[in-house]
N, C-alpha and C. Protein backbone atom coordinates (compact mmCIF):
# COMPACT_ATOMS: atom_id res chain seq x y z
N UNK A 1 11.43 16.95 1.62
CA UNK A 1 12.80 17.03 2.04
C UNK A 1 13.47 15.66 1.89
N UNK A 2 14.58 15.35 1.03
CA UNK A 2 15.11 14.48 1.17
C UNK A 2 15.92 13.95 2.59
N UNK A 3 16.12 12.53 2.36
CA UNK A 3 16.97 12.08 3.78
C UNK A 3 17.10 11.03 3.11
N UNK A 4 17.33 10.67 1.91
CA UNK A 4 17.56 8.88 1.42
C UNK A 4 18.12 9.50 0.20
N UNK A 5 19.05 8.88 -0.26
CA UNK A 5 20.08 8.86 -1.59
C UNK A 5 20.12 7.36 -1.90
N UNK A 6 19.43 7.25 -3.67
CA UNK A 6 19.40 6.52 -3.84
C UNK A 6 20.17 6.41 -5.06
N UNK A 7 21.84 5.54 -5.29
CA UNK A 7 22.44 5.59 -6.54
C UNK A 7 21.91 4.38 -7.02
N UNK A 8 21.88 4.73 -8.54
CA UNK A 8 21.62 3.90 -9.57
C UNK A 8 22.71 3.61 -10.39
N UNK A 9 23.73 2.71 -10.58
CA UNK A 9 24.80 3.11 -11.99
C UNK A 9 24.88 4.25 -11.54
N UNK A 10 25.13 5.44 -12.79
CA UNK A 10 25.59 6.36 -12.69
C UNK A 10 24.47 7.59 -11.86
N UNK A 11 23.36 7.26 -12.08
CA UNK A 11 22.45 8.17 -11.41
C UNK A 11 21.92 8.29 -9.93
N UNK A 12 21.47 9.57 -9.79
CA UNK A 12 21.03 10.12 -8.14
C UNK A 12 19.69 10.47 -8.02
N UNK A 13 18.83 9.91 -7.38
CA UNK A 13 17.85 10.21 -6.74
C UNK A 13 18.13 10.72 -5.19
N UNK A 14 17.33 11.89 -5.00
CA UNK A 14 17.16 12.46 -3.89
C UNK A 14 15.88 11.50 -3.51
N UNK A 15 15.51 10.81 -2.10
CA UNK A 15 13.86 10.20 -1.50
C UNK A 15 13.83 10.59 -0.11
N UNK A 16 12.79 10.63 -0.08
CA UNK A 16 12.30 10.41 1.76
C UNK A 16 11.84 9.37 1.96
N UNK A 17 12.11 9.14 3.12
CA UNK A 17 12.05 7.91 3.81
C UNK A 17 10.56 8.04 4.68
N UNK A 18 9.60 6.85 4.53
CA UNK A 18 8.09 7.43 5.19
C UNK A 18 7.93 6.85 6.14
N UNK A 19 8.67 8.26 7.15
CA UNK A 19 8.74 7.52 8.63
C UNK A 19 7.53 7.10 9.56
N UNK A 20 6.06 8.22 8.97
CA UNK A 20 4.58 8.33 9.54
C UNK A 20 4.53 6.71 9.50
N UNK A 21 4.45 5.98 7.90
CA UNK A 21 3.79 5.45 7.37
C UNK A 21 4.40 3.89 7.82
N UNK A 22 5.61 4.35 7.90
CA UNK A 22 6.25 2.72 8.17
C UNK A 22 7.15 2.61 8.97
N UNK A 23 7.07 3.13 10.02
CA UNK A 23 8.32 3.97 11.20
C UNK A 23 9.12 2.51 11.19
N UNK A 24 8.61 1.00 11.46
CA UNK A 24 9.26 0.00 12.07
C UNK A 24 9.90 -0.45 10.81
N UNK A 25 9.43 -0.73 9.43
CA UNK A 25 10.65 -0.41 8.36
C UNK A 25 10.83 0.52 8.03
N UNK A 26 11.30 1.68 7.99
CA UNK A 26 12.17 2.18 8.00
C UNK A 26 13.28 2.79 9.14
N UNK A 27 13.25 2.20 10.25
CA UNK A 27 14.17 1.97 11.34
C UNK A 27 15.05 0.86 11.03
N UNK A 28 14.04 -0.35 10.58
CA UNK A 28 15.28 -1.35 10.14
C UNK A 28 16.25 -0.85 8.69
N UNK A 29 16.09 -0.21 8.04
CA UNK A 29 16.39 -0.31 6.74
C UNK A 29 17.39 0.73 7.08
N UNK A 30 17.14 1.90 7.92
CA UNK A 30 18.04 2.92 8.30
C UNK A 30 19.19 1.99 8.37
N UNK A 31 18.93 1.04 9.43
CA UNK A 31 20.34 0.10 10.23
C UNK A 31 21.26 -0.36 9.35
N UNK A 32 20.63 -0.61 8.19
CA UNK A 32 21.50 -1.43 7.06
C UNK A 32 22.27 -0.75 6.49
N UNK A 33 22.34 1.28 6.60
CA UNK A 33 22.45 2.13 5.37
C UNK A 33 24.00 2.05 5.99
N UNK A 34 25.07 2.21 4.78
CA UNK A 34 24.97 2.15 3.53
C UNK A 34 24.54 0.82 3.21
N UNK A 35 23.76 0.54 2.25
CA UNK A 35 23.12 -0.68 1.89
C UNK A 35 23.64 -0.73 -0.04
N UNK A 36 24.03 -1.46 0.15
CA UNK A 36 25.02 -1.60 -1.72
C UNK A 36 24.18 -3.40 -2.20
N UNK A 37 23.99 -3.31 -3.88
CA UNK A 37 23.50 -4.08 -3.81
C UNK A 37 23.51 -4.33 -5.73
N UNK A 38 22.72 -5.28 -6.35
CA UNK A 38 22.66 -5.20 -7.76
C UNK A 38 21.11 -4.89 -7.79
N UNK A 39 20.87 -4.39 -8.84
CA UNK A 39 19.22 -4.10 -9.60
C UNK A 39 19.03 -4.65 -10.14
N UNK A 40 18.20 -5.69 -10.42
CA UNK A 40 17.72 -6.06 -11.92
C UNK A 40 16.25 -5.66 -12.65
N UNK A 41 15.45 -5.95 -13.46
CA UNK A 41 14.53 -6.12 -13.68
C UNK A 41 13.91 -6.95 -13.37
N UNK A 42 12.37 -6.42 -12.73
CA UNK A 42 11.12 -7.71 -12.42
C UNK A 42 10.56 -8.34 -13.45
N UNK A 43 10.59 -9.64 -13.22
CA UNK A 43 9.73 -10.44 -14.07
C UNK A 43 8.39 -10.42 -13.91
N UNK A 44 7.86 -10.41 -12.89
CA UNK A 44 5.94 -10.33 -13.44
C UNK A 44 5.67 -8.74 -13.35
N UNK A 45 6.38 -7.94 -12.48
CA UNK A 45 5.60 -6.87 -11.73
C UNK A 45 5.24 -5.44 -12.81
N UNK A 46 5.90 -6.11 -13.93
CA UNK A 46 5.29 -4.76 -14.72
C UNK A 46 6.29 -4.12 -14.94
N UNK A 47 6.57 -2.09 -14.45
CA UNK A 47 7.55 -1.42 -14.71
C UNK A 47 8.21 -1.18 -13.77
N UNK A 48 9.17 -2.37 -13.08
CA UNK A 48 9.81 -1.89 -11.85
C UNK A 48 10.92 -2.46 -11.80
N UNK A 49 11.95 -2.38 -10.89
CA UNK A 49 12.83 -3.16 -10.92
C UNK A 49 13.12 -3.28 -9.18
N UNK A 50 14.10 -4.47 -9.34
CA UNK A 50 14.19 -5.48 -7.92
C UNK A 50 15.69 -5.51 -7.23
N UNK A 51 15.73 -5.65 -5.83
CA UNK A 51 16.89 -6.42 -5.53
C UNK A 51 16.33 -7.30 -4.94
N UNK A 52 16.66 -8.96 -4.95
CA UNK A 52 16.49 -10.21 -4.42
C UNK A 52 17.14 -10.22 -3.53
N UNK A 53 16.63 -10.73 -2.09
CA UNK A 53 17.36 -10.94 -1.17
C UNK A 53 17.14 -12.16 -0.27
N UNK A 54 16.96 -13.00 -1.56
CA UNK A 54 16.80 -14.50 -0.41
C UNK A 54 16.33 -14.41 1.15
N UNK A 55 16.28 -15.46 1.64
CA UNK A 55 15.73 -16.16 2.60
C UNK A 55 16.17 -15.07 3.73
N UNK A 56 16.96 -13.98 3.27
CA UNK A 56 17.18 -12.77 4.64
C UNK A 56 15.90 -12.31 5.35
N UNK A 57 16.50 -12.82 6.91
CA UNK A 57 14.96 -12.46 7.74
C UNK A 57 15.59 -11.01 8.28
N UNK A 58 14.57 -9.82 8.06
CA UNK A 58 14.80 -8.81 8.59
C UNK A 58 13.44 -8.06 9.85
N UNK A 59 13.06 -9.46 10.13
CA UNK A 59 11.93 -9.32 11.52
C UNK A 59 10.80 -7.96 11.19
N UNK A 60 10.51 -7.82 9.92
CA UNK A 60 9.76 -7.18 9.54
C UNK A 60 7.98 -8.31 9.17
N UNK A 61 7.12 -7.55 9.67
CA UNK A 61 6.08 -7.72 8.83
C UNK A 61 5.18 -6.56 8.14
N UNK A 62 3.82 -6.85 7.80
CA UNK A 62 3.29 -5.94 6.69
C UNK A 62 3.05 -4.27 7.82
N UNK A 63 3.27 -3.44 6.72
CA UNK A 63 3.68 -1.88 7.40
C UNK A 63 3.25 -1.06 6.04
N UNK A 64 2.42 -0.28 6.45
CA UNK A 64 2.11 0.14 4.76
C UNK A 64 2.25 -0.38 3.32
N UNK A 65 1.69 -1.71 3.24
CA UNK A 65 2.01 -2.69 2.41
C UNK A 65 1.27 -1.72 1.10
N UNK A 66 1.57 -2.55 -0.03
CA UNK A 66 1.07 -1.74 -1.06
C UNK A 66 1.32 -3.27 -1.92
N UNK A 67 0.26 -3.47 -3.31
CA UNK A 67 0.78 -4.09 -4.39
C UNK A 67 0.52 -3.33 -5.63
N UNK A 68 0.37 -2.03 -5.56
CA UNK A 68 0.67 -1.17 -6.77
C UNK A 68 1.20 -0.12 -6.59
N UNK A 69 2.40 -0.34 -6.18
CA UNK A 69 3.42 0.73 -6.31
C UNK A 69 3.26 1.99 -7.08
N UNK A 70 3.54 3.21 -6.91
CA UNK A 70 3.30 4.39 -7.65
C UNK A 70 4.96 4.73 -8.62
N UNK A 71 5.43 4.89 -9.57
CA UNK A 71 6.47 5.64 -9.83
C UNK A 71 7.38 5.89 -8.94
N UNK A 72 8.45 5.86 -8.43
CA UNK A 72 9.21 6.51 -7.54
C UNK A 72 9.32 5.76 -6.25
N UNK A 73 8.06 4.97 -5.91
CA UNK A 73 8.15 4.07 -4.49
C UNK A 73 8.42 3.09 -4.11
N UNK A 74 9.57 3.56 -3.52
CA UNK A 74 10.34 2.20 -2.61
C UNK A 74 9.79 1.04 -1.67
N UNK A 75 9.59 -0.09 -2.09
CA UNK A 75 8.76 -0.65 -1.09
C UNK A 75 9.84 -1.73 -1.02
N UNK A 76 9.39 -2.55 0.69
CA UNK A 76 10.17 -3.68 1.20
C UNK A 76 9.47 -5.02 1.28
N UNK A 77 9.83 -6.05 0.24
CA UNK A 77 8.62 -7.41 1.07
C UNK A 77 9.76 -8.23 1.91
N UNK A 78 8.84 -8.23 3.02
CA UNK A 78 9.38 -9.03 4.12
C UNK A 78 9.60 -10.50 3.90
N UNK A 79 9.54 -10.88 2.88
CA UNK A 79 9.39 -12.76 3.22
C UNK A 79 8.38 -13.57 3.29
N UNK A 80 8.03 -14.26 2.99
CA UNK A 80 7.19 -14.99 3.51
C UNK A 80 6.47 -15.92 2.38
N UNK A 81 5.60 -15.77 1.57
CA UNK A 81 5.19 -16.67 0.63
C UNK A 81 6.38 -16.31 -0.90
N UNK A 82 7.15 -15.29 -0.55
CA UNK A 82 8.40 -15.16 -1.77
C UNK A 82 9.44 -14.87 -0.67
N UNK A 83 10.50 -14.66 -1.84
CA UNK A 83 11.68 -13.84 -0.87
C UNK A 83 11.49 -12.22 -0.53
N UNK A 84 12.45 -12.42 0.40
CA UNK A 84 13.07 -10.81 0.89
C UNK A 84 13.22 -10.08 0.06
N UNK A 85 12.21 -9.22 -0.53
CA UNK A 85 13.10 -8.43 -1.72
C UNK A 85 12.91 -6.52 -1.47
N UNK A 86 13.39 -5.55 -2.18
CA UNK A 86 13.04 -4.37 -2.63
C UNK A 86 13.05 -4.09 -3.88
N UNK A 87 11.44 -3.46 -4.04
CA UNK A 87 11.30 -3.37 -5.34
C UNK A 87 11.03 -1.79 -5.57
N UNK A 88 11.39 -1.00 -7.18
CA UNK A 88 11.27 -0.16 -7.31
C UNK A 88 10.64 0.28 -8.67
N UNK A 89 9.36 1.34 -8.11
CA UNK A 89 8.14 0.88 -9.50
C UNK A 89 9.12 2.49 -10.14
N UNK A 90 9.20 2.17 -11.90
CA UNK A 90 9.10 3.39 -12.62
C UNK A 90 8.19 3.89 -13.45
N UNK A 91 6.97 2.52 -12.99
CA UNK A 91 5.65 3.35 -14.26
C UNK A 91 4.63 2.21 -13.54
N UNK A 92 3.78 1.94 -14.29
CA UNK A 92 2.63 0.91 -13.70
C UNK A 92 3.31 -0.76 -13.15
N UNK A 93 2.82 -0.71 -12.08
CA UNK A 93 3.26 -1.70 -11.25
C UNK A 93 2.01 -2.39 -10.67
N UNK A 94 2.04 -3.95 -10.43
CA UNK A 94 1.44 -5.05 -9.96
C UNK A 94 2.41 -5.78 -9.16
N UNK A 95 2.99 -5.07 -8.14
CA UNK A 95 3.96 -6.67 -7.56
C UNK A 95 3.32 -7.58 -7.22
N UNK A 96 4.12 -8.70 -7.45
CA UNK A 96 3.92 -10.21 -7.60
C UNK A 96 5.16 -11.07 -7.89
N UNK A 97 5.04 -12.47 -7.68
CA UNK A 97 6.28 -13.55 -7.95
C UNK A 97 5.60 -14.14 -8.47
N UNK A 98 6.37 -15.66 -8.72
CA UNK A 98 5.60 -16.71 -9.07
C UNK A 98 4.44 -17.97 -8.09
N UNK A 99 4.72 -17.11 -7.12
CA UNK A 99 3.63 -17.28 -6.39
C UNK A 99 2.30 -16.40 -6.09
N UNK A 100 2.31 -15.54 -6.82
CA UNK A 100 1.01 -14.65 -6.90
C UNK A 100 1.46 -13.74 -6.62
N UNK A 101 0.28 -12.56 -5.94
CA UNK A 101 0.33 -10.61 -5.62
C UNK A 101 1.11 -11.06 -4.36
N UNK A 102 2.32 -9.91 -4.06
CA UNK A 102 2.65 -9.68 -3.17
C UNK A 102 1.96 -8.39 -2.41
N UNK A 103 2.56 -7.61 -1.29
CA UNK A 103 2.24 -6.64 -0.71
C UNK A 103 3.64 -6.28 -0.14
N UNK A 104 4.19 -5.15 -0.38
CA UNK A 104 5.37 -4.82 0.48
C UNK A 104 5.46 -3.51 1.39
N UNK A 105 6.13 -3.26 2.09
CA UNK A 105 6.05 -2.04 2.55
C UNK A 105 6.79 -0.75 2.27
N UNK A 106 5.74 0.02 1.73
CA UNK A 106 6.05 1.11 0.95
C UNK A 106 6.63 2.12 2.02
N UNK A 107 8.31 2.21 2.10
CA UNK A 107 8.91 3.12 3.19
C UNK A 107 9.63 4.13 2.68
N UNK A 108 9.78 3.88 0.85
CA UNK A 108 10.56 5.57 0.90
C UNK A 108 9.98 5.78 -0.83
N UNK A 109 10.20 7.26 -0.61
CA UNK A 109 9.31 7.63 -2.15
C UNK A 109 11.04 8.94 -3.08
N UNK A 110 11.41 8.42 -4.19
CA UNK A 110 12.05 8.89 -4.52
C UNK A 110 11.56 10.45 -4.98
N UNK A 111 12.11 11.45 -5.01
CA UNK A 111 11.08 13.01 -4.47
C UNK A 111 11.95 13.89 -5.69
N UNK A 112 12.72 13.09 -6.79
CA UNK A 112 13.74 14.17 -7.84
C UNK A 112 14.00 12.73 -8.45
N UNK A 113 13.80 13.24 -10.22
CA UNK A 113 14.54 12.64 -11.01
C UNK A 113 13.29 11.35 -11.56
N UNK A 114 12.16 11.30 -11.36
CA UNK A 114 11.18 10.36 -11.94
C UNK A 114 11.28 10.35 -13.36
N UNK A 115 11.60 11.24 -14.30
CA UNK A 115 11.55 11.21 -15.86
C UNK A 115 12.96 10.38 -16.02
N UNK A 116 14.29 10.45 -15.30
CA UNK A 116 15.70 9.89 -15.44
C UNK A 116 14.98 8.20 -14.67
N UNK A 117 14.33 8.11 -13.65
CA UNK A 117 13.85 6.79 -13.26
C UNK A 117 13.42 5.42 -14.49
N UNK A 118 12.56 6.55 -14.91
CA UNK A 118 11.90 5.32 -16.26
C UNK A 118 13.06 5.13 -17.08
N UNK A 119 13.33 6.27 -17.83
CA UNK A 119 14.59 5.63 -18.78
C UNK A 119 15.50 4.98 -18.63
N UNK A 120 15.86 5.01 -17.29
CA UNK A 120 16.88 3.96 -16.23
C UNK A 120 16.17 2.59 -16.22
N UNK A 121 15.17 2.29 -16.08
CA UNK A 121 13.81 0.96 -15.85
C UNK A 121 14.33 0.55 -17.12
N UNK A 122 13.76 1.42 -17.93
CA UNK A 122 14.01 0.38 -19.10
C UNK A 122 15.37 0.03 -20.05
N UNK A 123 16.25 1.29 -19.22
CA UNK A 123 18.11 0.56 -20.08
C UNK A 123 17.99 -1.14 -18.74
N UNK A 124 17.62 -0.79 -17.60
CA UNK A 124 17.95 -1.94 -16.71
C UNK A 124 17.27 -3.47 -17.91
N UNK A 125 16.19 -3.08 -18.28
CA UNK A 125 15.73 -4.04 -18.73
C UNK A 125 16.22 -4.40 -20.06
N UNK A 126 16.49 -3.66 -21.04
CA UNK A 126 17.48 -4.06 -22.05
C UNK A 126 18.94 -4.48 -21.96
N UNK A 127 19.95 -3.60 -20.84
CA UNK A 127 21.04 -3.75 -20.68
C UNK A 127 21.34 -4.40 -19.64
N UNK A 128 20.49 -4.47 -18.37
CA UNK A 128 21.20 -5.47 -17.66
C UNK A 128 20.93 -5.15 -16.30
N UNK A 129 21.59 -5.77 -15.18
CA UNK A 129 21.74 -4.77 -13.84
C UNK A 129 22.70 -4.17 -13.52
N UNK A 130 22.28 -2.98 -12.62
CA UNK A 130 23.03 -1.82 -12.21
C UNK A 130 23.32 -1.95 -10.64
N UNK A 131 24.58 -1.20 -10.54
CA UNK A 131 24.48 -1.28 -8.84
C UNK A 131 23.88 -0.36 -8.54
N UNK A 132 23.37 -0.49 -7.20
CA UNK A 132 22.61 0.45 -6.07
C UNK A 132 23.09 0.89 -5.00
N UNK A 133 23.13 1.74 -4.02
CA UNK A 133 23.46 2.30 -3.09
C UNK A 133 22.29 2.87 -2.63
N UNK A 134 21.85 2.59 -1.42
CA UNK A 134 21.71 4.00 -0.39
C UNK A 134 21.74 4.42 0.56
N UNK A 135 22.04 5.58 0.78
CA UNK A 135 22.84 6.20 1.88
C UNK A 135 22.17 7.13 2.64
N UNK A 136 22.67 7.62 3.58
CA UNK A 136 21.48 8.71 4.51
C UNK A 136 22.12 10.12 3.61
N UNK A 137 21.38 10.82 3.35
CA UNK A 137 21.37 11.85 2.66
C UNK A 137 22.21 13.05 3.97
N UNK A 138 23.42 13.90 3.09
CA UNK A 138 24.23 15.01 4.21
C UNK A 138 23.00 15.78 4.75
C-alpha cells in the first residue's frame, strides 16, 4: 500500500514508508513532508542517485542502515563521517563518499514504476538533475 509519493521531473512513484523497520526515521522525515529538493547523480555509489544535504542535523542515528541498497530503496544517512544525504538505488548499489562505505537508513521502498526508475537514473546521469518532491500520498 502506498503512503509516500515520490516526484521525479516529470515522473510518479507510488512508496511505502517502513514504519516496522525505521519507525524513528520515518517519523522525522514524515515532519519534513512536503519535502522539495534537486536529484543528482552519485559519484561512487554505483546506480543511484542523491540529494545532498550538508551539515543538516536531523537527530537521527543508524535505523535499518543498509550499504546496498536494493532498486527502489529509499534510504537516509544521518551525518556523520559524510553529509546528510538521501540516496536512491535504481540498479546495483554500494553507498559510499569519499570517505568510504556509508550505511543509511533504509525507510521507504518505492512499490510502482522500477522499470521508469532506471531509465530516469540514467537520463539523471546524462542530463542532469531533476527536482524531487515527496508528499504523503491521498
Amino acid at each position: 500500500m502506498s503512503n509516500l509519493i515520490i516526484t521525479i521531473g516529470d515522473e510518479r512513484f507510488p512508496a511505502r514508508f517502513e514504519h516496522q523497520a525505521a519507525p524513528l526515521t520515518c517519523a522525522r522525515f514524515q515532519s519534513l513532508l512536503p519535502f522539495q529538493d534537486r536529484i543528482i547523480h552519485v559519484r561512487w555509489s554505483g546506480e543511484a542517485c542523491w540529494i545532498p544535504m550538508g551539515e543538516r542535523d536531523l537527530g537521527l542515528g543508524p535505523e535499518n542502515a543498509t550499504s546496498y541498497p536494493a532498486p527502489g530503496q529509499v534510504v537516509l544517512y544521518p551525518g556523520g563521517i559524510s553529509e546528510t544525504e538521501i540516496l536512491i538505488a535504481y540498479g546495483p548499489t554500494r553507498f559510499a563518499s569519499k570517505a568510504g562505505q556509508l550505511a543509511g537508513n533504509h525507510f521507504g521502498t518505492i512499490i510502482e514504476g522500477l522499470d521508469r526508475l532506471a531509465a530516469l537514473g540514467r537520463a539523471i546521469l546524462w542530463e542532469g538533475a531533476r527536482p524531487i518532491r515527496f508528499e504523503a500520498a491521498a
